[in-house]
C-alpha atoms as a PDB file:
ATOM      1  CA  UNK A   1     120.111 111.727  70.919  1.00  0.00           C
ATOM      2  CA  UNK A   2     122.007 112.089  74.303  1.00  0.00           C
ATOM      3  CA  UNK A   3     120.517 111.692  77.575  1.00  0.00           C
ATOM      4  CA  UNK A   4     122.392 115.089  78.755  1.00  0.00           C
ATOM      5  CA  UNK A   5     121.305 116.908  75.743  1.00  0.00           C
ATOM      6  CA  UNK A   6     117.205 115.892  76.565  1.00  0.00           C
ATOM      7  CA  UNK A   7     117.175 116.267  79.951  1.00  0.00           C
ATOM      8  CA  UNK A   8     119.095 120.165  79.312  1.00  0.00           C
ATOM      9  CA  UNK A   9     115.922 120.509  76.580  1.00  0.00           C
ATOM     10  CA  UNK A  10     113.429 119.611  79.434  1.00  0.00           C
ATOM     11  CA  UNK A  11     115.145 121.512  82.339  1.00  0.00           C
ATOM     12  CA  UNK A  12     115.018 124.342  79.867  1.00  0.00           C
ATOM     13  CA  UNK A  13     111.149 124.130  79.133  1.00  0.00           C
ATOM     14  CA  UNK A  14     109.668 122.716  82.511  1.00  0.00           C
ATOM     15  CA  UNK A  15     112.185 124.535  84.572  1.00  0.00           C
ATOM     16  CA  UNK A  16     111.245 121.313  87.169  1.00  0.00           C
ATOM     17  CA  UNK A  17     113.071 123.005  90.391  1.00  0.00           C
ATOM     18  CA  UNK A  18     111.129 126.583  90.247  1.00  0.00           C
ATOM     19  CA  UNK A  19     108.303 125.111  92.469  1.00  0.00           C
ATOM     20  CA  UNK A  20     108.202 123.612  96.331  1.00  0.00           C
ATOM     21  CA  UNK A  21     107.317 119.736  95.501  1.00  0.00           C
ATOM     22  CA  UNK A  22     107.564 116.760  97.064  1.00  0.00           C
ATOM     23  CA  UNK A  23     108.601 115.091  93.748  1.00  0.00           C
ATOM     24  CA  UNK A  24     111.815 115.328  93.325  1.00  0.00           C
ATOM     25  CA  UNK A  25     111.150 116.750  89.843  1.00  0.00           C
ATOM     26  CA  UNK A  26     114.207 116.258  86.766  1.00  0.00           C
ATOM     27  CA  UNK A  27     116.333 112.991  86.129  1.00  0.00           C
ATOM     28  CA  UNK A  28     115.715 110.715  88.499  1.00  0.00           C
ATOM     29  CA  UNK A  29     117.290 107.176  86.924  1.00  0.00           C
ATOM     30  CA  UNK A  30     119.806 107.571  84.394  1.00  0.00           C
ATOM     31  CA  UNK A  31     120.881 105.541  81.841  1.00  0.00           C
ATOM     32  CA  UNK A  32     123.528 105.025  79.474  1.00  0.00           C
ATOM     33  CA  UNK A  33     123.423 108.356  78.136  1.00  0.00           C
ATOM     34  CA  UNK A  34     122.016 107.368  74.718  1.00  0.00           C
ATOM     35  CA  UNK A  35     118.399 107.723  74.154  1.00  0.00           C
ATOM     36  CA  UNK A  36     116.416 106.329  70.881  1.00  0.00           C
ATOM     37  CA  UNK A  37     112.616 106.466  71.915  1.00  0.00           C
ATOM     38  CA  UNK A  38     111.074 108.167  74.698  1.00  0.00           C
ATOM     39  CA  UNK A  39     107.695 107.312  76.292  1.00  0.00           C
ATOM     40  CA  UNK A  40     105.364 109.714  78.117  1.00  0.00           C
ATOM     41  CA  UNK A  41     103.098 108.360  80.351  1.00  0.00           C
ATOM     42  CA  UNK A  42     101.628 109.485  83.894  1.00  0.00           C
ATOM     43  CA  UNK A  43     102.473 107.181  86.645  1.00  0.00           C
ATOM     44  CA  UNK A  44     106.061 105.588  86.985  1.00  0.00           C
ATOM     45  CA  UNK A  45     104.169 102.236  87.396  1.00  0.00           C
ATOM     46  CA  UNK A  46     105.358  98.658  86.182  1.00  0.00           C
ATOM     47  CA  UNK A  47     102.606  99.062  83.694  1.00  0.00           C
ATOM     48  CA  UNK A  48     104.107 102.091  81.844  1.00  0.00           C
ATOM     49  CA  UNK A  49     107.663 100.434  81.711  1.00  0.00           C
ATOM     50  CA  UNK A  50     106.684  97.146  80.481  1.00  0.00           C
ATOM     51  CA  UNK A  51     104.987  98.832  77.637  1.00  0.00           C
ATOM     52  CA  UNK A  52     107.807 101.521  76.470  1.00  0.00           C
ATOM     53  CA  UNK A  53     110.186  98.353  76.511  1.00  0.00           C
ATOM     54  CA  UNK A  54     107.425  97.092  74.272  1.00  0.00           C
ATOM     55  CA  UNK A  55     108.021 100.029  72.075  1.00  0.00           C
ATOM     56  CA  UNK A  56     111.765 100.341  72.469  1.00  0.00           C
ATOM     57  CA  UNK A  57     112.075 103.121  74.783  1.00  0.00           C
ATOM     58  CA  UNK A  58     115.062 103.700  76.437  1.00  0.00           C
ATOM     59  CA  UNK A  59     113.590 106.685  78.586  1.00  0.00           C
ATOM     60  CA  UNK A  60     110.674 107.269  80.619  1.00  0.00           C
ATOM     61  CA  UNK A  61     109.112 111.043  81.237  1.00  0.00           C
ATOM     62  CA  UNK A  62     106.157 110.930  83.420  1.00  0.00           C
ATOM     63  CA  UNK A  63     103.941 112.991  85.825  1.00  0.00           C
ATOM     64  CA  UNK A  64     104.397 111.029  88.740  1.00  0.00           C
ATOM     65  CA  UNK A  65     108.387 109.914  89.414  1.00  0.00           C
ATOM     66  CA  UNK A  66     109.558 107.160  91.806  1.00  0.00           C
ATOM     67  CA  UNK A  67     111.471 109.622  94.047  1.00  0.00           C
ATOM     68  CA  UNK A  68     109.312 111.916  97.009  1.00  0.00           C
ATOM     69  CA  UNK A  69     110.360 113.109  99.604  1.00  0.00           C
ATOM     70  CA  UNK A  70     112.700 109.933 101.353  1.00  0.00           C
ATOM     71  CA  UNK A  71     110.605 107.680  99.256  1.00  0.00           C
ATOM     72  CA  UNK A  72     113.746 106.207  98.255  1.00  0.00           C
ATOM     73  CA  UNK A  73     115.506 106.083 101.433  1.00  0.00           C
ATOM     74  CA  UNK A  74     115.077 102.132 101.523  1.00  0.00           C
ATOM     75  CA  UNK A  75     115.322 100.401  97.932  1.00  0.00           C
ATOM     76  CA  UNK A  76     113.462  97.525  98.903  1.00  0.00           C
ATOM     77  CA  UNK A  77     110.090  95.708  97.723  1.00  0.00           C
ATOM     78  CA  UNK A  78     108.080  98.230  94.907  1.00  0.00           C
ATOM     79  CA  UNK A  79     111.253 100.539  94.766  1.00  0.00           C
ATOM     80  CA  UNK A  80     113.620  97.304  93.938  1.00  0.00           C
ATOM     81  CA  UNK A  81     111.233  96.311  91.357  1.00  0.00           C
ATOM     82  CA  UNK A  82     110.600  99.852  89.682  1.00  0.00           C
ATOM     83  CA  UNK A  83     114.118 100.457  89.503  1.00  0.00           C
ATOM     84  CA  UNK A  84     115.992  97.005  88.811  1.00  0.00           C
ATOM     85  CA  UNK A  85     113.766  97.178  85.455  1.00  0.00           C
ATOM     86  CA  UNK A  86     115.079 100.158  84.431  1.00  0.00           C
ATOM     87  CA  UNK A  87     118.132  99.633  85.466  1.00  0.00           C
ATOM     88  CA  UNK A  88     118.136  96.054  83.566  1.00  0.00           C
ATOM     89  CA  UNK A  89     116.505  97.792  80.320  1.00  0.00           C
ATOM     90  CA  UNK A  90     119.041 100.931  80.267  1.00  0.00           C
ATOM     91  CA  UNK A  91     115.876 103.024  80.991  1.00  0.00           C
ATOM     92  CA  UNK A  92     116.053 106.602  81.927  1.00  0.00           C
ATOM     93  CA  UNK A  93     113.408 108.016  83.740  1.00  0.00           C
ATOM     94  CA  UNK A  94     112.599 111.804  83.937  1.00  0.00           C
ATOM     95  CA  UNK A  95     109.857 113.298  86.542  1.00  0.00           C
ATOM     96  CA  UNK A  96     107.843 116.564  86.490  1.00  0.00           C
ATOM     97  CA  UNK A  97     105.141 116.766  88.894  1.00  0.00           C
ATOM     98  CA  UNK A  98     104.049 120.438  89.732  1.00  0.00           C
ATOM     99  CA  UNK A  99     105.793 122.441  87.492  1.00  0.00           C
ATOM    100  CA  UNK A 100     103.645 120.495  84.719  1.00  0.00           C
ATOM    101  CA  UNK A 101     100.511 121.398  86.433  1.00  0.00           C
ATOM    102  CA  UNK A 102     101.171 124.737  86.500  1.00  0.00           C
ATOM    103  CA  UNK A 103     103.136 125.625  83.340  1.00  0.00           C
ATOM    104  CA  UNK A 104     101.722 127.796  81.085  1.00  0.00           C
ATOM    105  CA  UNK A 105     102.231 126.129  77.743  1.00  0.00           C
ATOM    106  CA  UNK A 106     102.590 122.366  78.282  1.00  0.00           C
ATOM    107  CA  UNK A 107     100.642 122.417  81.432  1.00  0.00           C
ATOM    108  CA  UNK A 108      98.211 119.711  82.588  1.00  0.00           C
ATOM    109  CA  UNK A 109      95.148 122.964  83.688  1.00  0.00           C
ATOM    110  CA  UNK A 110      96.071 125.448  80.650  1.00  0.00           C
ATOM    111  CA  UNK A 111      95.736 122.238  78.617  1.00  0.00           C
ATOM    112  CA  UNK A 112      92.353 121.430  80.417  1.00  0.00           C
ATOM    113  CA  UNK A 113      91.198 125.324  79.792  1.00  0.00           C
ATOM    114  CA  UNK A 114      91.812 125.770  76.509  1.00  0.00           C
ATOM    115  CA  UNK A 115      90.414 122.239  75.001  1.00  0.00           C
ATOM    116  CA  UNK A 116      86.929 123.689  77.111  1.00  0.00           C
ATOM    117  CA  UNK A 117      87.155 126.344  75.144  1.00  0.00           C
ATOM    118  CA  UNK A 118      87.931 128.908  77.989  1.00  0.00           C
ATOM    119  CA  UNK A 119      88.872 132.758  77.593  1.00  0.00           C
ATOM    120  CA  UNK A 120      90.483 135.422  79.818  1.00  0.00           C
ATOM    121  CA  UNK A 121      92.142 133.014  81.072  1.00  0.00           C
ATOM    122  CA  UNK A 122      94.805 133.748  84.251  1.00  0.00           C
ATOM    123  CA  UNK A 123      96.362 132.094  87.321  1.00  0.00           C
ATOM    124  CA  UNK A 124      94.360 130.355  90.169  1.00  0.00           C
ATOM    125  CA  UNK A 125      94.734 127.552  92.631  1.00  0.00           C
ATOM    126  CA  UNK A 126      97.236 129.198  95.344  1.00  0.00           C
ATOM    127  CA  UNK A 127      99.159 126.008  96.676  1.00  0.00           C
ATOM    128  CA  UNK A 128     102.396 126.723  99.123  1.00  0.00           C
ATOM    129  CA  UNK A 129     102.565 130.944  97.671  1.00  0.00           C
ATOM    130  CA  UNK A 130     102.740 129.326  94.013  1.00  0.00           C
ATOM    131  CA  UNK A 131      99.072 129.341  91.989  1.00  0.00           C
ATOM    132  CA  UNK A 132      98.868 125.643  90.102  1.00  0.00           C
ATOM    133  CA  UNK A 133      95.572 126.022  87.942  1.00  0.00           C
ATOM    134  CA  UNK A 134      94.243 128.338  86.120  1.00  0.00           C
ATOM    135  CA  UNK A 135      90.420 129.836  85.472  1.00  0.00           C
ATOM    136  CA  UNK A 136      88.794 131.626  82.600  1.00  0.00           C
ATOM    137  CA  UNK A 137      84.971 132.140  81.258  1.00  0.00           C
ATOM    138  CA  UNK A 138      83.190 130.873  78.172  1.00  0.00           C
ATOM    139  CA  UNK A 139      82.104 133.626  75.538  1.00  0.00           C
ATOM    140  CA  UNK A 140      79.028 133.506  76.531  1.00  0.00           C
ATOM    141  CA  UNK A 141      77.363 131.464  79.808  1.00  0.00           C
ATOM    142  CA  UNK A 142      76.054 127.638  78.586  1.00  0.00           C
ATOM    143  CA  UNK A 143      73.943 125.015  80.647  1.00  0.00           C
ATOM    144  CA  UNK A 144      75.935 123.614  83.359  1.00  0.00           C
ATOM    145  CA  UNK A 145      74.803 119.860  81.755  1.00  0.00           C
ATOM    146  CA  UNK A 146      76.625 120.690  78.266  1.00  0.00           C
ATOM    147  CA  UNK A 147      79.428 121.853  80.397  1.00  0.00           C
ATOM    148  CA  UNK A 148      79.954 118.267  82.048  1.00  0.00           C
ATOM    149  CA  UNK A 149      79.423 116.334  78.603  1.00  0.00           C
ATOM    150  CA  UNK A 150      81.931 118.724  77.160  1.00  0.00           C
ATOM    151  CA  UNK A 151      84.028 117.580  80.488  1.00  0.00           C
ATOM    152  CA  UNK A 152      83.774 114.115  79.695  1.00  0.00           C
ATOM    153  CA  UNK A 153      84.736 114.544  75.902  1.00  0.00           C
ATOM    154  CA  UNK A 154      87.779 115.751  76.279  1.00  0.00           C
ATOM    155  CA  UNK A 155      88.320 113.292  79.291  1.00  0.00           C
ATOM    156  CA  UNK A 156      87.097 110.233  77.071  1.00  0.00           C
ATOM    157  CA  UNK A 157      84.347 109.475  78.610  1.00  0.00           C
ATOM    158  CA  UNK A 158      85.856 109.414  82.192  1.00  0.00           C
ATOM    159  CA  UNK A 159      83.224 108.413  84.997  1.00  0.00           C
ATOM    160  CA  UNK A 160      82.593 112.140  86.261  1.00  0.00           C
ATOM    161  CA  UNK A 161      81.835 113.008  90.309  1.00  0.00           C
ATOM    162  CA  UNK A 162      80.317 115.856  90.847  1.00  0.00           C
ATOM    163  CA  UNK A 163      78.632 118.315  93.182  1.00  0.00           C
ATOM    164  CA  UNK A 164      75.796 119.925  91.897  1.00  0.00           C
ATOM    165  CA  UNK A 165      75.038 122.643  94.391  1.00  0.00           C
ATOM    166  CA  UNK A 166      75.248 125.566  92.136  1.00  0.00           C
ATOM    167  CA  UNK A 167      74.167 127.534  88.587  1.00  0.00           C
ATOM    168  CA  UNK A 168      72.004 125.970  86.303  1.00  0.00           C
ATOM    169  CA  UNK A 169      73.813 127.929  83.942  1.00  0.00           C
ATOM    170  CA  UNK A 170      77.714 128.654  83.902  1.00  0.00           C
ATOM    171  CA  UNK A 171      80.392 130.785  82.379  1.00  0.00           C
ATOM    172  CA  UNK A 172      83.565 131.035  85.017  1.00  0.00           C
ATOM    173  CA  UNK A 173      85.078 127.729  85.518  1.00  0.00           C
ATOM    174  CA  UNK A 174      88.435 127.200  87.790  1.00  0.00           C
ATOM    175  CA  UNK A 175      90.928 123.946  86.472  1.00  0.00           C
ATOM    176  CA  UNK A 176      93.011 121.927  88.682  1.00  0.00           C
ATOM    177  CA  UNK A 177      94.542 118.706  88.293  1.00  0.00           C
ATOM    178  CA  UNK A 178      95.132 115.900  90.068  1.00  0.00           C
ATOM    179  CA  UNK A 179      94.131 115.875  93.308  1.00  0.00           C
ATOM    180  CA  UNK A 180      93.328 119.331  94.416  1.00  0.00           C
ATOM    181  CA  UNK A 181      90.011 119.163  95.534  1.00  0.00           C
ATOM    182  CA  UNK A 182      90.973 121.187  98.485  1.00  0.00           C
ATOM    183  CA  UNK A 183      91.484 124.544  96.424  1.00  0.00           C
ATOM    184  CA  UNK A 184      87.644 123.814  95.702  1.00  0.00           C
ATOM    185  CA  UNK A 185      86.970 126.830  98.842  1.00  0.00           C
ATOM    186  CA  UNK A 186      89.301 129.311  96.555  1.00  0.00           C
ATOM    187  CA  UNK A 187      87.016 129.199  93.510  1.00  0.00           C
ATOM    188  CA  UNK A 188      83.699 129.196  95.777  1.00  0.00           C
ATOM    189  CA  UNK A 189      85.203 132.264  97.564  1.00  0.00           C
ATOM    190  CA  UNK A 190      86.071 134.057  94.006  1.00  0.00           C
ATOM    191  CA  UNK A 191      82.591 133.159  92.829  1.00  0.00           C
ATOM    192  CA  UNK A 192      83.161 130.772  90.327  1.00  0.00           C
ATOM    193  CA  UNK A 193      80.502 129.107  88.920  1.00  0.00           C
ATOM    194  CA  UNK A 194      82.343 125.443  88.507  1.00  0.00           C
ATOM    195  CA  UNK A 195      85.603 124.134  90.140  1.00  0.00           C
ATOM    196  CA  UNK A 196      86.837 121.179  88.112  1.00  0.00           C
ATOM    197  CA  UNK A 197      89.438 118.825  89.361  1.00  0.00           C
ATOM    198  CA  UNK A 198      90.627 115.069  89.579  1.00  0.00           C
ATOM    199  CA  UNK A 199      89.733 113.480  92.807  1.00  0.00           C
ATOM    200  CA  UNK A 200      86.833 114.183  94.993  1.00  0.00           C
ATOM    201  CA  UNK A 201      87.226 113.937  99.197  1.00  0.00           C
ATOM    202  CA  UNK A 202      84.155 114.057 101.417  1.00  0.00           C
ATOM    203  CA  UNK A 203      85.485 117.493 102.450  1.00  0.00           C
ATOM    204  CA  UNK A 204      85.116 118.511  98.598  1.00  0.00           C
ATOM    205  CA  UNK A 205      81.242 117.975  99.102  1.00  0.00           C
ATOM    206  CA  UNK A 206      80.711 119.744 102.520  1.00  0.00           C
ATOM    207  CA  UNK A 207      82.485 122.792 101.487  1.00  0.00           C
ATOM    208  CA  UNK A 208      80.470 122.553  97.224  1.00  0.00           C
ATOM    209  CA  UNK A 209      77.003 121.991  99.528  1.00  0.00           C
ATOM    210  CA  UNK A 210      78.230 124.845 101.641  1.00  0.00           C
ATOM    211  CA  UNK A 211      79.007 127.400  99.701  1.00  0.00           C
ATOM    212  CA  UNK A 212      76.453 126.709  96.938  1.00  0.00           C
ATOM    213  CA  UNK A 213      79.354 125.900  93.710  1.00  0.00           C
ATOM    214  CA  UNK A 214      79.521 123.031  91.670  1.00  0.00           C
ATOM    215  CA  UNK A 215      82.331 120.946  91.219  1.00  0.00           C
ATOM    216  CA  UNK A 216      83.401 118.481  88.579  1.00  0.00           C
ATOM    217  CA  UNK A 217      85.846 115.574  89.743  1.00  0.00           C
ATOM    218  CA  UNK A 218      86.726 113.770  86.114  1.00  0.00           C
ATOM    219  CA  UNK A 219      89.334 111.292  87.695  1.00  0.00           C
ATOM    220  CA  UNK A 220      93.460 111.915  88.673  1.00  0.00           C
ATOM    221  CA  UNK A 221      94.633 110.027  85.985  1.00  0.00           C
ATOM    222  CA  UNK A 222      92.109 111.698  82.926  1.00  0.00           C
ATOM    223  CA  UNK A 223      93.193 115.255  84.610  1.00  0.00           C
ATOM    224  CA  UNK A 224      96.834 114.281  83.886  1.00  0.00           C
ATOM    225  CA  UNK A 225      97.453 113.062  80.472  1.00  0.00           C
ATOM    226  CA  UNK A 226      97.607 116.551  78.858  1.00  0.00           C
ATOM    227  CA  UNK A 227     100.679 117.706  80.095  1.00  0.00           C
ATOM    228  CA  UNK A 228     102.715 114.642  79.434  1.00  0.00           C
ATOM    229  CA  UNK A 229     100.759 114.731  76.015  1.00  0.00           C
ATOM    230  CA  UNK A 230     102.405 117.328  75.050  1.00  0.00           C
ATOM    231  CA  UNK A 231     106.052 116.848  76.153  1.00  0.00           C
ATOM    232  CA  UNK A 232     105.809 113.838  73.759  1.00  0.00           C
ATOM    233  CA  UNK A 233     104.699 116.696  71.278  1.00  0.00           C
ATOM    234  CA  UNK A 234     107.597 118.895  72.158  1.00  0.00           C
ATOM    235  CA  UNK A 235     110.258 116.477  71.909  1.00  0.00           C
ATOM    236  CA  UNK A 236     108.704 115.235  68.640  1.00  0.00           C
ATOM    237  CA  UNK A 237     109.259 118.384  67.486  1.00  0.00           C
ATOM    238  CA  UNK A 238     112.653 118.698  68.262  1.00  0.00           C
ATOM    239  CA  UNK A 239     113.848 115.544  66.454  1.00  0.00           C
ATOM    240  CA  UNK A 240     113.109 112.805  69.301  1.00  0.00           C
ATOM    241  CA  UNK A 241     111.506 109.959  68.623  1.00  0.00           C
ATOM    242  CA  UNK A 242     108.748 110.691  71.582  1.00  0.00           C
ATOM    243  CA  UNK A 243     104.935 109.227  71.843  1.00  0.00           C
ATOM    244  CA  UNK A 244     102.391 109.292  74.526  1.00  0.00           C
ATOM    245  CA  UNK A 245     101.322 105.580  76.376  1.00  0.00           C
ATOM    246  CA  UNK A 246      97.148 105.802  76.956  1.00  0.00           C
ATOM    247  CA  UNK A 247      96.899 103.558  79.765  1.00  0.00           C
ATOM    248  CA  UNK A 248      93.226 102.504  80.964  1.00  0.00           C
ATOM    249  CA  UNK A 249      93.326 103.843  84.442  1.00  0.00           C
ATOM    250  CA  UNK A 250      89.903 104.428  86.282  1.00  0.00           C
ATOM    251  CA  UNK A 251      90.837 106.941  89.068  1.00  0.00           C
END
């Protein structure tokens, strides 16, 4: 398939430029223009490269792109490196870094909600006027203990952090990715009974202690592979050949 032709497919879906980001979120190295395989993966890191030229990629979609901000101002040490390999494989590489947190189909937190097995679920997690995550309840309230096994299921078996300053037993529950441990004081203001994010800061705790909420940090990377999960799934289903790389990554 054409490059042109998946990138108008993903622009179309992800709608990349709707939300403020530092990522510069769309096509960010082209190639060619033809495209074979496509690899999803999280980080645009040597390690995810090397392995779709393994499987004969010839594009790249991940979470996190090369290109923030004037991270690219100077194409020197890391930045040479990233991009003379794709450059040198005819590699495209596509980023979407917010807008897959937050969208509501092939989103990293409505991913996260609905494999918990949340309902009523709706928008949370304000972030620069746009709301990122999303929170729901469980049918009925379960102990907060089954609540982090079930956490580190669907995380395979992620190392968990958490802060355990609230319920015993739970039923509202607030998802956001990544590292958004600061929109931990949103769900202990809205009374929710457990925030669940990526990475934990010392601030994370103070505020958990504080306002008597627990909070669930299952790792930035474990947080992260739904989304670009199911863009693989997406494009598969449109005709590309499209997988998802499982890297080991413990943070």
């Amino acid at each position: 398939m054409k490059l042109d032709k998946i990138v108008k497919l993903l622009d179309g879906e992800l709608m990349p430029v709707e939300i403020p980001d530092a990522s510069h979120n769309g096509l960010q190295v082209e190639n060619g223009g033809d495209v074979k395989r496509v690899c999803c993966g999280v980080d645009a890191s040597m390690e995810l490269f090397e392995e779709a030229k393994k499987r004969g990629a010839d594009m790249v979609i991940c979470h996190h792109g090369l290109s923030w901000g004037d991270s690219l101002k100077r194409i020197t040490e890391l930045n040479y490196k990233r991009i003379k390999f794709l450059m040198d494989n005819d590699m495209a590489l596509y980023a979407c870094h917010l807008p897959l947190d937050a969208h509501p189909k092939y989103g990293n937190n409505i991913l996260i909600c609905k494999a918990l097995g949340l309902q009523k679920i709706k928008k949370f997690g304000l972030h620069n006027g746009v709301e990122l995550g999303f929170e729901g309840a469980f049918g009925k309230p379960i102990r907060y203990e089954s609540f982090k096994n079930r956490v580190k299921r669907i995380m395979k078996g992620s190392d968990l952090r958490c802060m355990d300053f609230g319920k015993k037993t739970i039923r509202t529950v607030a998802v956001v990715s990544g590292g958004a441990s600061d929109e931990l004081g949103e769900a202990g203001g809205k009374g929710i009974d457990v925030y669940l994010s990526g990475e934990a800061k010392l601030s994370a705790y103070n505020v958990a202690r504080e306002m008597e909420i627990n909070a669930v940090f299952a790792g930035h990377y474990a947080t992260e592979v739904f989304g670009v999960r199911a863009v693989a799934g997406l494009l598969k289903k449109k005709g590309v050949k499209a997988e998802f790389v499982e890297l080991k990554v413990p943070f």
